[in-house]
PDB file of N, CA and C in Angstrom:
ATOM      1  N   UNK A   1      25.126   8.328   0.045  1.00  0.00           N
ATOM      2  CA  UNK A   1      25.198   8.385  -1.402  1.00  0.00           C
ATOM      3  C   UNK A   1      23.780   8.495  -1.952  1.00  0.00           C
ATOM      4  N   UNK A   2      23.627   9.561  -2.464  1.00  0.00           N
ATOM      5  CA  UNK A   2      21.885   9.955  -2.960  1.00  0.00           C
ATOM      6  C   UNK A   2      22.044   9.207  -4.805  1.00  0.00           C
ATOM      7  N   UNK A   3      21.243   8.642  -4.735  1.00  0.00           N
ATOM      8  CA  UNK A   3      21.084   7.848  -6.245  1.00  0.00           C
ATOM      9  C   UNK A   3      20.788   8.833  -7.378  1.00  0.00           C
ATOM     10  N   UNK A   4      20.483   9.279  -8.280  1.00  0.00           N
ATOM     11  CA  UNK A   4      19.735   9.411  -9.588  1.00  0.00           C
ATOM     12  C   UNK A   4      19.153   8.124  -9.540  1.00  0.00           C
ATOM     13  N   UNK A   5      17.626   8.474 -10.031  1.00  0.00           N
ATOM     14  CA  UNK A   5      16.795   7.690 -10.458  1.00  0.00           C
ATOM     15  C   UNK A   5      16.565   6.918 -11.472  1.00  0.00           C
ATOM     16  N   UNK A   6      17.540   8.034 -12.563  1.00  0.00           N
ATOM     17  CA  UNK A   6      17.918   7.298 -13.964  1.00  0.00           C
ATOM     18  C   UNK A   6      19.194   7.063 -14.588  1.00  0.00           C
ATOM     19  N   UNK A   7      20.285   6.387 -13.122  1.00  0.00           N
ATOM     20  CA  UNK A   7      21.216   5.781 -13.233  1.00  0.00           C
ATOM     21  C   UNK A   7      21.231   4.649 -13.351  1.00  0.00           C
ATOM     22  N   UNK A   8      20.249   3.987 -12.871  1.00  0.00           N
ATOM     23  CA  UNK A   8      20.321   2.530 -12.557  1.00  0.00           C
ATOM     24  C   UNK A   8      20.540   1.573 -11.823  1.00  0.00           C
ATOM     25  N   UNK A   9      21.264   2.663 -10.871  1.00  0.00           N
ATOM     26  CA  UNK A   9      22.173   1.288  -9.666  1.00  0.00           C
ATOM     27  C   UNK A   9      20.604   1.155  -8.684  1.00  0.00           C
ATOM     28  N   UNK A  10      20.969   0.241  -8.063  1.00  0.00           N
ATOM     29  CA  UNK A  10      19.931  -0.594  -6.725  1.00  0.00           C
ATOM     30  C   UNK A  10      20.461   0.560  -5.848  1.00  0.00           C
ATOM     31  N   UNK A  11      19.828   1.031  -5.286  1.00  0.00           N
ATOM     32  CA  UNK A  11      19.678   1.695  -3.655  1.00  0.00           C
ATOM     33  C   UNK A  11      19.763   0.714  -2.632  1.00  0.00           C
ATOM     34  N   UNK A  12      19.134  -0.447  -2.685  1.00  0.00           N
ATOM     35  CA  UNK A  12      19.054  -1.095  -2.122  1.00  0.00           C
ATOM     36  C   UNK A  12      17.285  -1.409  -1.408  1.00  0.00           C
ATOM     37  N   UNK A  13      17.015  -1.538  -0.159  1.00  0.00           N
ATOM     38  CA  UNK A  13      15.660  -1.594   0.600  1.00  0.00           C
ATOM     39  C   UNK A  13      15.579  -0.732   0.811  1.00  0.00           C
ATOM     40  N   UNK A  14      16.438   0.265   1.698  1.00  0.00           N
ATOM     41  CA  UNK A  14      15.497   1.983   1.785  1.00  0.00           C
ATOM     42  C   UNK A  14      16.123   2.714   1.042  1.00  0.00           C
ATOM     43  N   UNK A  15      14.932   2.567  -0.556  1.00  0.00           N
ATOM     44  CA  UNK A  15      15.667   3.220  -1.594  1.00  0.00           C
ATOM     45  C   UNK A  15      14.768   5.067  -0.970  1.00  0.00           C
ATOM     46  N   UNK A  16      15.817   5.532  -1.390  1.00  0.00           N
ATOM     47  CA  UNK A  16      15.198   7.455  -1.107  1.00  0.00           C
ATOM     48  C   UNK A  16      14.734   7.749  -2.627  1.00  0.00           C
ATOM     49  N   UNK A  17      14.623   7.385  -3.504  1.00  0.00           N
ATOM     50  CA  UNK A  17      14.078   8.042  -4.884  1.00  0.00           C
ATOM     51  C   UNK A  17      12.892   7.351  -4.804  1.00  0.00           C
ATOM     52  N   UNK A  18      12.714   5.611  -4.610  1.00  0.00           N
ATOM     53  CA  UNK A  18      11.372   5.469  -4.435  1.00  0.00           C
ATOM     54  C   UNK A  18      10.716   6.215  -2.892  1.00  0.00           C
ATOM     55  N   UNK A  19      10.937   6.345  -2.517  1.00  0.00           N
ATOM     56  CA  UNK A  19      10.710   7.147  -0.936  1.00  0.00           C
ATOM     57  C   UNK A  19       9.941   8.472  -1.356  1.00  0.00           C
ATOM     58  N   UNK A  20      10.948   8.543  -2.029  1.00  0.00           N
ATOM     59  CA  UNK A  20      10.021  10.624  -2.719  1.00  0.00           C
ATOM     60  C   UNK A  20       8.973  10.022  -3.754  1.00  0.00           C
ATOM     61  N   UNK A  21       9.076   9.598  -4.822  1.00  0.00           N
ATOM     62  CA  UNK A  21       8.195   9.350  -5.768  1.00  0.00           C
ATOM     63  C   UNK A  21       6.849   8.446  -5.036  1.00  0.00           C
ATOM     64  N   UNK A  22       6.978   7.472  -3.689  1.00  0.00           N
ATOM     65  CA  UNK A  22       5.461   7.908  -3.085  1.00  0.00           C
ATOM     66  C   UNK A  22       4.986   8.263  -2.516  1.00  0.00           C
ATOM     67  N   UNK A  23       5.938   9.187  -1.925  1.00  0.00           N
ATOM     68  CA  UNK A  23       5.599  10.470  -1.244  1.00  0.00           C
ATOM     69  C   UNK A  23       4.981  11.726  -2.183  1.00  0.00           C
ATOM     70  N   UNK A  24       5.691  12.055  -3.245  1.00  0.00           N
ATOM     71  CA  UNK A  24       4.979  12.919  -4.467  1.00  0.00           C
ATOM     72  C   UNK A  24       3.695  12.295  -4.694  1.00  0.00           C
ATOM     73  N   UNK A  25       3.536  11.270  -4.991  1.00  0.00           N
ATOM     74  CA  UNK A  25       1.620  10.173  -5.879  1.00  0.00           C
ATOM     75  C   UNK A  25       1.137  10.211  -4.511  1.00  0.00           C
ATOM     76  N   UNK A  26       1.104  10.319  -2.923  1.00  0.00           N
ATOM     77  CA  UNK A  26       0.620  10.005  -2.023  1.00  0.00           C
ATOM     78  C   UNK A  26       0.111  11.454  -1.976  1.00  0.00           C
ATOM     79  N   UNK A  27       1.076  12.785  -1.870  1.00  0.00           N
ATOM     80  CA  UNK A  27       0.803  13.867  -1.944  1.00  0.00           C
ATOM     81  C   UNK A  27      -0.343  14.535  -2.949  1.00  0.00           C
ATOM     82  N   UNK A  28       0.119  14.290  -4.395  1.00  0.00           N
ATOM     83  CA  UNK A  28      -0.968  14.381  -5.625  1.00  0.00           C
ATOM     84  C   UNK A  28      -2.125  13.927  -5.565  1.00  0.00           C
ATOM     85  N   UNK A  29      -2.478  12.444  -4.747  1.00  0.00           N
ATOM     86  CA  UNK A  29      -3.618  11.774  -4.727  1.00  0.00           C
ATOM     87  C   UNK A  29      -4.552  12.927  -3.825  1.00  0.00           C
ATOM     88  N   UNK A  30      -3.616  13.385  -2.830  1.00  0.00           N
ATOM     89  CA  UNK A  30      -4.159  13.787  -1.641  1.00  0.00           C
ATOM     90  C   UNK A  30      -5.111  15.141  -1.861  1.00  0.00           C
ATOM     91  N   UNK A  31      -4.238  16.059  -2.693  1.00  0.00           N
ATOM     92  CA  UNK A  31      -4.579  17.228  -3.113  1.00  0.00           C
ATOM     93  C   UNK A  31      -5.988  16.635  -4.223  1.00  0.00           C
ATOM     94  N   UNK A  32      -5.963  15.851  -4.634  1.00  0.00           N
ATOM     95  CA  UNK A  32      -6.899  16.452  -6.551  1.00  0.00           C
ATOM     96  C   UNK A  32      -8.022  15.909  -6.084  1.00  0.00           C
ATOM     97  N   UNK A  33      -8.510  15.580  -4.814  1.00  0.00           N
ATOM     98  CA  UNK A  33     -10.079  15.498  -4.755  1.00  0.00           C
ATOM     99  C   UNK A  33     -10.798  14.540  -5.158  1.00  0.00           C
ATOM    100  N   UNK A  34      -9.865  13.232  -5.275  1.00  0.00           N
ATOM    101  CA  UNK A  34     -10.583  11.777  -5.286  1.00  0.00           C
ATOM    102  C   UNK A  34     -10.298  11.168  -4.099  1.00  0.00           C
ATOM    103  N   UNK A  35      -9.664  11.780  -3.355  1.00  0.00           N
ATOM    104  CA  UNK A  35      -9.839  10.561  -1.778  1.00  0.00           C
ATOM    105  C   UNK A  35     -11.088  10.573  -1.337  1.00  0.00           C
ATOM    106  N   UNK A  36     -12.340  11.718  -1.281  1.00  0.00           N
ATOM    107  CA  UNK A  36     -13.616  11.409  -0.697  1.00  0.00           C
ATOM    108  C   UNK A  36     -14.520  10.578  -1.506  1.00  0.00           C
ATOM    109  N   UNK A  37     -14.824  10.601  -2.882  1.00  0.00           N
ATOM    110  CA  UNK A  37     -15.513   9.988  -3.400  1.00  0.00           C
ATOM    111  C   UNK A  37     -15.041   8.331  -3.540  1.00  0.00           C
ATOM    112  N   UNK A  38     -13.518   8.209  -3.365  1.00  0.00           N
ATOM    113  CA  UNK A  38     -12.821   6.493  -3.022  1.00  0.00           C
ATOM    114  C   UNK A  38     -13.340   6.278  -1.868  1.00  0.00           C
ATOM    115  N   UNK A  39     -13.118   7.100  -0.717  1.00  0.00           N
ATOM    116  CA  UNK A  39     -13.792   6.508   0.551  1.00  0.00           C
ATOM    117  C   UNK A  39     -15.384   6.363   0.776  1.00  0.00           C
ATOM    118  N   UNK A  40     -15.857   6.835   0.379  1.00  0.00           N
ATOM    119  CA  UNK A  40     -17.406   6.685  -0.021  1.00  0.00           C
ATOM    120  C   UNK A  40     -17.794   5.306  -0.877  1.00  0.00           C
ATOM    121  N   UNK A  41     -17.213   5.096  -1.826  1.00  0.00           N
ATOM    122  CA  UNK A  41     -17.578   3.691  -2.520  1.00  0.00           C
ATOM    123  C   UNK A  41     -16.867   2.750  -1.717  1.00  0.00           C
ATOM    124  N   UNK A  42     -15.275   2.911  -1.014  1.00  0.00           N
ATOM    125  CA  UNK A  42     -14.858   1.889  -0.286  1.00  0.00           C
ATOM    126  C   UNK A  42     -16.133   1.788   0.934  1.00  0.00           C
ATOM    127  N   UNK A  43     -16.444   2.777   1.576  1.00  0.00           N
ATOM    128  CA  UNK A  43     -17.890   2.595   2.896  1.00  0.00           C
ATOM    129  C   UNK A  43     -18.808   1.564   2.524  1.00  0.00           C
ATOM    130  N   UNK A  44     -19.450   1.657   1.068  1.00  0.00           N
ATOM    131  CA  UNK A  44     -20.579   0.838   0.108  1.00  0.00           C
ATOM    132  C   UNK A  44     -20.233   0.029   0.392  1.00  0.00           C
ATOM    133  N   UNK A  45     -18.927  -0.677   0.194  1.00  0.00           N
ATOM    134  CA  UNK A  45     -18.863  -1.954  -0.237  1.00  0.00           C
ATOM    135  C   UNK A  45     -18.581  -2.392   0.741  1.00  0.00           C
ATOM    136  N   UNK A  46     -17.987  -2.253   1.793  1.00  0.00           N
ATOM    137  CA  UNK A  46     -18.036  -3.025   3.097  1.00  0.00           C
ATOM    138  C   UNK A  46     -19.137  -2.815   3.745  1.00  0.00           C
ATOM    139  N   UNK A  47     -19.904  -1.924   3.494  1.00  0.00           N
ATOM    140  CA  UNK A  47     -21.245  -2.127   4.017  1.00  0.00           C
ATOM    141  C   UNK A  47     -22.539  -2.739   3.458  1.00  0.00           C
ATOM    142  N   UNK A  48     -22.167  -3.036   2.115  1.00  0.00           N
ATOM    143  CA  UNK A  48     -23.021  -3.820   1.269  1.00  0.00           C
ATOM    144  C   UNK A  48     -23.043  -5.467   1.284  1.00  0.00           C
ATOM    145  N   UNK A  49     -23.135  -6.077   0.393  1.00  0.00           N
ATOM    146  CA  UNK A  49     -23.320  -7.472   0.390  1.00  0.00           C
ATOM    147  C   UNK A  49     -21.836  -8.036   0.262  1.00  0.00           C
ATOM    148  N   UNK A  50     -20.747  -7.295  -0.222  1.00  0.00           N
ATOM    149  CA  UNK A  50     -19.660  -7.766  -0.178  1.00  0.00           C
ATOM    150  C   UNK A  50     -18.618  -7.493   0.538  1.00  0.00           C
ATOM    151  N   UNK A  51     -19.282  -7.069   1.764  1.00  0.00           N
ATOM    152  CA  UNK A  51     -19.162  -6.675   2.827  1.00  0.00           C
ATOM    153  C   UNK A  51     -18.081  -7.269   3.766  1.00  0.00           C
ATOM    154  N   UNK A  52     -18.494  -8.763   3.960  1.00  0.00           N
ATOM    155  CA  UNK A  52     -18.316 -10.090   4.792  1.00  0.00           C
ATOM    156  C   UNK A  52     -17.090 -10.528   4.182  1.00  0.00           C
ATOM    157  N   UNK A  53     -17.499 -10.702   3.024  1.00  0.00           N
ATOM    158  CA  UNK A  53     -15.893 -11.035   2.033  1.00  0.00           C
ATOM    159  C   UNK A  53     -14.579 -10.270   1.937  1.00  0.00           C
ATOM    160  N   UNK A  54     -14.857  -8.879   2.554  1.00  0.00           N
ATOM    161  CA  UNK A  54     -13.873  -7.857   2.250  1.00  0.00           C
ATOM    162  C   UNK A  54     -13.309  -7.957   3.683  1.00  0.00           C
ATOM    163  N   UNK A  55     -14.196  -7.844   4.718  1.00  0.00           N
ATOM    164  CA  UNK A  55     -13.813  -8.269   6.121  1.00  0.00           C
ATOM    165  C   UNK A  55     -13.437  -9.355   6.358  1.00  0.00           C
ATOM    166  N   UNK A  56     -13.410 -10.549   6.047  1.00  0.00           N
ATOM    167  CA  UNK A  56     -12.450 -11.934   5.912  1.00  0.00           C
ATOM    168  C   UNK A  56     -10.906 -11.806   5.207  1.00  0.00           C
ATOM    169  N   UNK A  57     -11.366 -11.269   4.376  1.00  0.00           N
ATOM    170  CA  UNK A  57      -9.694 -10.339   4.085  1.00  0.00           C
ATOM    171  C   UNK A  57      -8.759  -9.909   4.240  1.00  0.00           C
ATOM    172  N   UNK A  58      -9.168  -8.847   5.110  1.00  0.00           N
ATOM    173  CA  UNK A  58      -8.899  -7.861   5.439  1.00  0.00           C
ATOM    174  C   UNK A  58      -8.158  -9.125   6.858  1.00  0.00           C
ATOM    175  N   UNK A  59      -8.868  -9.701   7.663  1.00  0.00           N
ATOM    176  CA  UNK A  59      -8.167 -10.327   8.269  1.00  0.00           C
ATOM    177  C   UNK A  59      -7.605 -10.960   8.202  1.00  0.00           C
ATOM    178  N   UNK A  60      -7.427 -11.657   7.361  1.00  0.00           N
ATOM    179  CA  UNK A  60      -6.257 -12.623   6.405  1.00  0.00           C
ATOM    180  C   UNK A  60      -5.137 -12.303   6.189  1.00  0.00           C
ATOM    181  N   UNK A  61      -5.376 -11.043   5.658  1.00  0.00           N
ATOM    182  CA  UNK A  61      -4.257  -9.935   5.165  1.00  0.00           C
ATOM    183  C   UNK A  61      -3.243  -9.796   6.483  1.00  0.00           C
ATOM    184  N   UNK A  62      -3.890  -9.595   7.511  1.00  0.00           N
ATOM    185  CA  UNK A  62      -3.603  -8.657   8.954  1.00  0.00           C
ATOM    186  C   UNK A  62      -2.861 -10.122   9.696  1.00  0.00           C
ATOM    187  N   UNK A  63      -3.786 -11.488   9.528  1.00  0.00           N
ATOM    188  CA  UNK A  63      -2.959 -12.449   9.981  1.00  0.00           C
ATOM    189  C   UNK A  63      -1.242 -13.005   9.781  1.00  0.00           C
ATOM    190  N   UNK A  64      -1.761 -12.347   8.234  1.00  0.00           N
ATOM    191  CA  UNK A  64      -0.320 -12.707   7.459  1.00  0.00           C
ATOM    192  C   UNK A  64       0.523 -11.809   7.700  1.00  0.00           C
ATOM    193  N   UNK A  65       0.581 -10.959   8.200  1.00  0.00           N
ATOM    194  CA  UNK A  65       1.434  -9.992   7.885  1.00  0.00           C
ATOM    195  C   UNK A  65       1.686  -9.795   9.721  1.00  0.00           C
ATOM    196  N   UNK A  66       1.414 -10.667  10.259  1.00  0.00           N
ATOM    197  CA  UNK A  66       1.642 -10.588  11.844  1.00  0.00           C
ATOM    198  C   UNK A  66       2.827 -11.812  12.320  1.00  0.00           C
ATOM    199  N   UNK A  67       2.695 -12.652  11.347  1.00  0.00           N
ATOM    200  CA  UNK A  67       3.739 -13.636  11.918  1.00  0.00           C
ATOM    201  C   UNK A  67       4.602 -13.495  10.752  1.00  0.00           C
ATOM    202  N   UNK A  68       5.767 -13.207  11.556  1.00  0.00           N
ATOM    203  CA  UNK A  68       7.034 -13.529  10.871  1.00  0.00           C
ATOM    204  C   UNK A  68       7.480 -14.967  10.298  1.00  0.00           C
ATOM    205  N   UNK A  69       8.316 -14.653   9.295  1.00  0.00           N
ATOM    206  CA  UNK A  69       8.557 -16.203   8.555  1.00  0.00           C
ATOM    207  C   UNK A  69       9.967 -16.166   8.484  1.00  0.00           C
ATOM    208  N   UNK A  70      10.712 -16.643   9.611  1.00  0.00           N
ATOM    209  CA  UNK A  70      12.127 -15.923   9.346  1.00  0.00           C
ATOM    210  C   UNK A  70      13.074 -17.062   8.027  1.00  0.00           C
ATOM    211  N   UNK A  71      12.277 -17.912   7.721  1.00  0.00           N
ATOM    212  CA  UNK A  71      12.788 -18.877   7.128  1.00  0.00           C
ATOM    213  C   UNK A  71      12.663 -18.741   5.497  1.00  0.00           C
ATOM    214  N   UNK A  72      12.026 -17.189   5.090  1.00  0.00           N
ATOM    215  CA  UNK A  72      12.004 -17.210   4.113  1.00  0.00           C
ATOM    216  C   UNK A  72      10.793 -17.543   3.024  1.00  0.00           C
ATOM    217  N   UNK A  73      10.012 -18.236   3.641  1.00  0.00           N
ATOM    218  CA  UNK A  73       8.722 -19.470   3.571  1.00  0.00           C
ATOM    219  C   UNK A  73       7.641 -18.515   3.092  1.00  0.00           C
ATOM    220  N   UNK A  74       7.048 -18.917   2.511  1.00  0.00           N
ATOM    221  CA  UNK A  74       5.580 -17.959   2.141  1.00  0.00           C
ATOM    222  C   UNK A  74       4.433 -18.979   2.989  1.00  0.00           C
ATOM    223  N   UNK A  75       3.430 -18.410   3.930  1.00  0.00           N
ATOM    224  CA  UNK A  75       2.490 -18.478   4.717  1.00  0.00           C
ATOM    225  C   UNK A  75       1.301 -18.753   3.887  1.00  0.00           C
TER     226      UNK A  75
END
């Protein structure tokens, strides 16, 4: 059952209208010629002074998102 987007009903978790729409903004981003100049200031800043902070993060992020919480629980 393919949704309309501006019906209203829940799709549910693998909704296919959000599926295309960030697939379309993932696509658009891709084409218009700001991914090099984002990756260039993202390089700066992990290579700059806020560097250390972004890399503590970043593993934080990666910790959390490695153990399962089957209980529902926020980590």
């Amino acid at each position: 059952m393919d949704v309309d987007a501006t019906s209203g009903e829940n799709e549910g978790e693998g909704s296919r209208t959000a599926a295309r729409r960030a697939n379309r903004a993932m696509s658009e981003y891709a084409k218009s010629g700001r991914v090099e100049p984002a990756a260039r200031e993202a390089k700066e800043a992990v290579e700059g002074p806020e560097g250390d902070e972004l890399r503590e993060a970043e593993e934080l992020g990666k910790s959390k998102a490695s153990v399962p919480d089957w209980g529902g629980n926020r980590r």
